[in-house]
Each structure stands twice: as structure tokens, then as C-alpha cells.
C-alpha atoms as a PDB file:
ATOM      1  CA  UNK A   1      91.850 120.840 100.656  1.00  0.00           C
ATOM      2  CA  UNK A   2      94.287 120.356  97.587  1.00  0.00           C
ATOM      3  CA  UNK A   3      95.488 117.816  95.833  1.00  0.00           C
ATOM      4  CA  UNK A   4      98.700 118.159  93.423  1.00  0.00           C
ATOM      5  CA  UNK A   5     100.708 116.228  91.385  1.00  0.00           C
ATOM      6  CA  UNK A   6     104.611 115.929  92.910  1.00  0.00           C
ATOM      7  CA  UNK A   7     105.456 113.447  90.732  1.00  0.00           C
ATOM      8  CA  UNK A   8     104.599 111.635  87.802  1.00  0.00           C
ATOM      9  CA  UNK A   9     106.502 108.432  86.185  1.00  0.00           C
ATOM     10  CA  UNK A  10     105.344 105.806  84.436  1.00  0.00           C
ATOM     11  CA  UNK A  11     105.823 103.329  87.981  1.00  0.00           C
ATOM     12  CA  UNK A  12     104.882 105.670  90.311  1.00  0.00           C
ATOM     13  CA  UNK A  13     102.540 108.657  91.252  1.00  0.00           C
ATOM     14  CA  UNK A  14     103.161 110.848  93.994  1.00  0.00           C
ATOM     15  CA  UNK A  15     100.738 113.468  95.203  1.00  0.00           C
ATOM     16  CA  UNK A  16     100.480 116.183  97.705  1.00  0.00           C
ATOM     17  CA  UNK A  17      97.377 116.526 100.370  1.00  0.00           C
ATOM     18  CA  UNK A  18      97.236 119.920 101.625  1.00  0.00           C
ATOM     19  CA  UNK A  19      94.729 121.411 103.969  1.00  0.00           C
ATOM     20  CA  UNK A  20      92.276 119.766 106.654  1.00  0.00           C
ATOM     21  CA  UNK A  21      91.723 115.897 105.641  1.00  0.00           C
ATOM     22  CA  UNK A  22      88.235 116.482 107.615  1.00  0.00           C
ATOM     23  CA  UNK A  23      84.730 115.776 106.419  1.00  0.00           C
ATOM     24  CA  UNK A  24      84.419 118.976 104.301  1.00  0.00           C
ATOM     25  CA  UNK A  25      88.285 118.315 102.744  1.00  0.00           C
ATOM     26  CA  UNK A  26      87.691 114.831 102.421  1.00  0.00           C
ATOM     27  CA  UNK A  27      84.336 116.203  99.921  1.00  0.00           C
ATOM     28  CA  UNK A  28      86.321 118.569  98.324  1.00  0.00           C
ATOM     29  CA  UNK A  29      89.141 116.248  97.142  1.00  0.00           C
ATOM     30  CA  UNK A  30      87.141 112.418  96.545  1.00  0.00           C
ATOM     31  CA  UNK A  31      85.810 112.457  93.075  1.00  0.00           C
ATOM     32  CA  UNK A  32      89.466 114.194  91.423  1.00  0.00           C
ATOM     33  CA  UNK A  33      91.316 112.070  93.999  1.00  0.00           C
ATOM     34  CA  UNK A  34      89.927 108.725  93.052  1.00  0.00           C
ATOM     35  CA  UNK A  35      89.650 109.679  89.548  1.00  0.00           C
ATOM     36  CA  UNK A  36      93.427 110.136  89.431  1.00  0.00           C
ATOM     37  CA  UNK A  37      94.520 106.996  91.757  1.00  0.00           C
ATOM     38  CA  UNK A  38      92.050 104.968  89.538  1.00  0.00           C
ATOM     39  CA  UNK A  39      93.541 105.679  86.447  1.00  0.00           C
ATOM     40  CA  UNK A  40      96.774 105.792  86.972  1.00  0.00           C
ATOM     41  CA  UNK A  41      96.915 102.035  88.710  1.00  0.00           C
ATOM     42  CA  UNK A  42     100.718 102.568  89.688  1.00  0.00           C
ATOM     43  CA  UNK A  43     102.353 102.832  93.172  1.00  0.00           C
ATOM     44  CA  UNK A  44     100.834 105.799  94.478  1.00  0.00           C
ATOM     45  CA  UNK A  45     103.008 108.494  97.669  1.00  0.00           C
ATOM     46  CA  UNK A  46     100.403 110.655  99.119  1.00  0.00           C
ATOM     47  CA  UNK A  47     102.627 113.146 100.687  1.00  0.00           C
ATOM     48  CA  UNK A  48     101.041 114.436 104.179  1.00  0.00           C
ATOM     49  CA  UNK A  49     103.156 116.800 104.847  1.00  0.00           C
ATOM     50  CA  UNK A  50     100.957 119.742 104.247  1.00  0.00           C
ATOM     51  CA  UNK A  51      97.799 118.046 106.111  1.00  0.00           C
ATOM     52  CA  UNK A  52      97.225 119.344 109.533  1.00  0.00           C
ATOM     53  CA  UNK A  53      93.833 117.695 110.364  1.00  0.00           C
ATOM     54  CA  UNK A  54      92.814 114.156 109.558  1.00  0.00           C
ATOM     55  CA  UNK A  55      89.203 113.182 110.464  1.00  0.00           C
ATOM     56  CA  UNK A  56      87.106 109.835 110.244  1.00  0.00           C
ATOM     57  CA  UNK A  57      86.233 110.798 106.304  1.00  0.00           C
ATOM     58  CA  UNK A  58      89.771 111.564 105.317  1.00  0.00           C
ATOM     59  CA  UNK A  59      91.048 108.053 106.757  1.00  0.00           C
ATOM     60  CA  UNK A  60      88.340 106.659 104.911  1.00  0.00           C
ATOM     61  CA  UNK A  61      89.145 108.266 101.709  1.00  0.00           C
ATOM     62  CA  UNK A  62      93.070 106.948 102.461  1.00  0.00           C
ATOM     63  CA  UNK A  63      91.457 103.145 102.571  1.00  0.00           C
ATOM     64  CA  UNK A  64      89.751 103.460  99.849  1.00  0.00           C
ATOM     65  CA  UNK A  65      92.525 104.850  98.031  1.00  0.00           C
ATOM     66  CA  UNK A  66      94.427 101.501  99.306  1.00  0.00           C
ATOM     67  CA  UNK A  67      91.570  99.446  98.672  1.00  0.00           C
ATOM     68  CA  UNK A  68      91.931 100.463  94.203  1.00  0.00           C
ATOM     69  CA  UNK A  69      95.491 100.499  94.712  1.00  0.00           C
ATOM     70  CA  UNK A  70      96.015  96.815  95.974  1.00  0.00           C
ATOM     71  CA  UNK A  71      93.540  95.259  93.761  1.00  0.00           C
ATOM     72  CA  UNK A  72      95.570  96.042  91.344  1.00  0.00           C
ATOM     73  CA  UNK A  73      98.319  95.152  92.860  1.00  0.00           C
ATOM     74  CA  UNK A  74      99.651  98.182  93.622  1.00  0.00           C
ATOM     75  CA  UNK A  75     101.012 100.203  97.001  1.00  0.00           C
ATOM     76  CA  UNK A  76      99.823 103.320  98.439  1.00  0.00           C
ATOM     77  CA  UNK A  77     102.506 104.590 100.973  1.00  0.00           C
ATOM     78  CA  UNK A  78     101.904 107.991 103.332  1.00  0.00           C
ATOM     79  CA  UNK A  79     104.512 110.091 103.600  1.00  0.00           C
ATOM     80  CA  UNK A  80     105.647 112.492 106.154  1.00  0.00           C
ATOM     81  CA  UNK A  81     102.496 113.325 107.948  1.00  0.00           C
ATOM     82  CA  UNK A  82     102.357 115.916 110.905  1.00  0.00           C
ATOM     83  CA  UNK A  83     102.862 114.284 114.465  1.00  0.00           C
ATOM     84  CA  UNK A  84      99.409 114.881 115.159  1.00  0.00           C
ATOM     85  CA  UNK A  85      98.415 112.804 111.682  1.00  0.00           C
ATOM     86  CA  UNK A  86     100.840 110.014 111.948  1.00  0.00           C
ATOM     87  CA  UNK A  87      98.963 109.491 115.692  1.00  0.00           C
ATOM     88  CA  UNK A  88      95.672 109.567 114.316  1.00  0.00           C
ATOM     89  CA  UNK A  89      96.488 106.937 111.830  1.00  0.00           C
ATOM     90  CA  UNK A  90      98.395 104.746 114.124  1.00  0.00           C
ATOM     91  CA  UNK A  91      95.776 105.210 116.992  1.00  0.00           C
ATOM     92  CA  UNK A  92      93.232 103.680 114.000  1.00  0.00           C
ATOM     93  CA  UNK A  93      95.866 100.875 113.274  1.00  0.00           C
ATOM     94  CA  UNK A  94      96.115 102.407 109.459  1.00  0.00           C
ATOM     95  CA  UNK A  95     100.034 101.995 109.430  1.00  0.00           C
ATOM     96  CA  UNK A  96      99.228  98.088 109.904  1.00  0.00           C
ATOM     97  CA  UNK A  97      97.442  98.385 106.648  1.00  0.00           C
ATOM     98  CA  UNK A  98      99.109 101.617 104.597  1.00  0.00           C
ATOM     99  CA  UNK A  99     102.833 101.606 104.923  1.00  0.00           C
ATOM    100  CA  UNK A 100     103.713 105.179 106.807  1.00  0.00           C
ATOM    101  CA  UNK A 101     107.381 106.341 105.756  1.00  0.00           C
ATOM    102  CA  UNK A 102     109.694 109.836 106.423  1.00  0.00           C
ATOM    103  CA  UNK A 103     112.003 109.053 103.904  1.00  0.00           C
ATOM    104  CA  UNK A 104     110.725 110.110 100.626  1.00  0.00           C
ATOM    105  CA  UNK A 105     113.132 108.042  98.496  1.00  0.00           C
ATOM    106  CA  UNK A 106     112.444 105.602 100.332  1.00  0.00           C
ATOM    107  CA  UNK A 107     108.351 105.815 100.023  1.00  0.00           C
ATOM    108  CA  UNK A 108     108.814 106.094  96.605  1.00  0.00           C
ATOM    109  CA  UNK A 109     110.701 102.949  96.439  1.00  0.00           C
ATOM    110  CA  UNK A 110     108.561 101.000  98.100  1.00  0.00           C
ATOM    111  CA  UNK A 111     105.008 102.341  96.371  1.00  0.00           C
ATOM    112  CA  UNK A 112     107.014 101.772  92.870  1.00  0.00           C
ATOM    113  CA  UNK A 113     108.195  98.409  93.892  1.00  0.00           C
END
């Protein structure tokens, strides 16, 4: 699993997932992940695009991701996930929680908002 940086202002962060967001990927990418989200505090894209497995531990890591983001009053929007991604997190209800967008301008929008 890899993380990199798409896109860095001073309103908004956007990062792309690549790889298998399983347990092992989820491991792989927590500490650097949070570290980065934490810090930063601005509206935060993770771009999906690239991930083409999403497990129990990598929805996990996307709340908690959230869970930073909002108390500090800031958005975490998914972008562009694979079909089989984008049903995993709307079987789990996620998209009532993280906004889920294929429109990256308008992702970015809404995270910088």
C-alpha cells in the first residue's frame, strides 16, 4: 500500500491510496497516514482510484481519518474509488458519513470548503 501526496495547498490536502486497503495495507500505511492527516488539519481528498481491495481495517482507517478531520472541523471526501470499493463503502453506509465524489474539482471543493 502507498500513500502520496497529489496535492498540497494551504486549504486542502489531497492524497493518493494505492494498493490493497486490506488488513496488511491498512498496517503498512496508519502511522504516516495519520501522521500526515493530523498535522495538516485541512480538508483532506483521499483519491481511491488506485485501491482495488478495501477490507474491514482499511474502512476503519478511512473513519478514523474522518473522525481527526471533523473535530477539527474539517472534511475528508473519497474520490473515485473502483466499483468494487465504492460498493463496499456504501454496503457499510460510509458514504452516509464520508462524502464519496467522481468529480475531482468538485471533491476538492467540497473537502476545502
Amino acid at each position: 500500500m502507498n500513500v502520496t501526496v497529489i496535492r498540497d495547498r494551504p486549504d486542502l490536502l489531497v492524497l493518493g491510496l494505492e494498493g490493497r486497503l486490506d488488513i496488511k495495507g491498512a498496517a503498512a500505511i496508519e502511522t504516516p497516514l495519520a501522521a500526515r492527516v493530523n498535522a495538516s488539519k485541512r480538508g483532506t481528498v483521499f483519491d481511491l482510484s488506485k485501491v482495488d481491495f478495501l477490507a474491514s481495517m482499511g474502512m476503519q482507517l478511512l473513519v478514523s481519518a474522518h473522525r481527526s478531520l471533523s473535530g477539527a472541523g474539517k472534511r475528508l471526501v473519497l474520490l473515485n474509488p473502483q466499483p468494487d470499493v465504492e460498493t463496499a463503502l456504501r454496503l457499510s453506509r460510509l458514504d452516509t458519513v464520508i462524502a464519496i465524489l467522481h468529480d475531482a474539482g468538485e471533491a476538492e471543493r467540497l473537502a476545502a470548503g
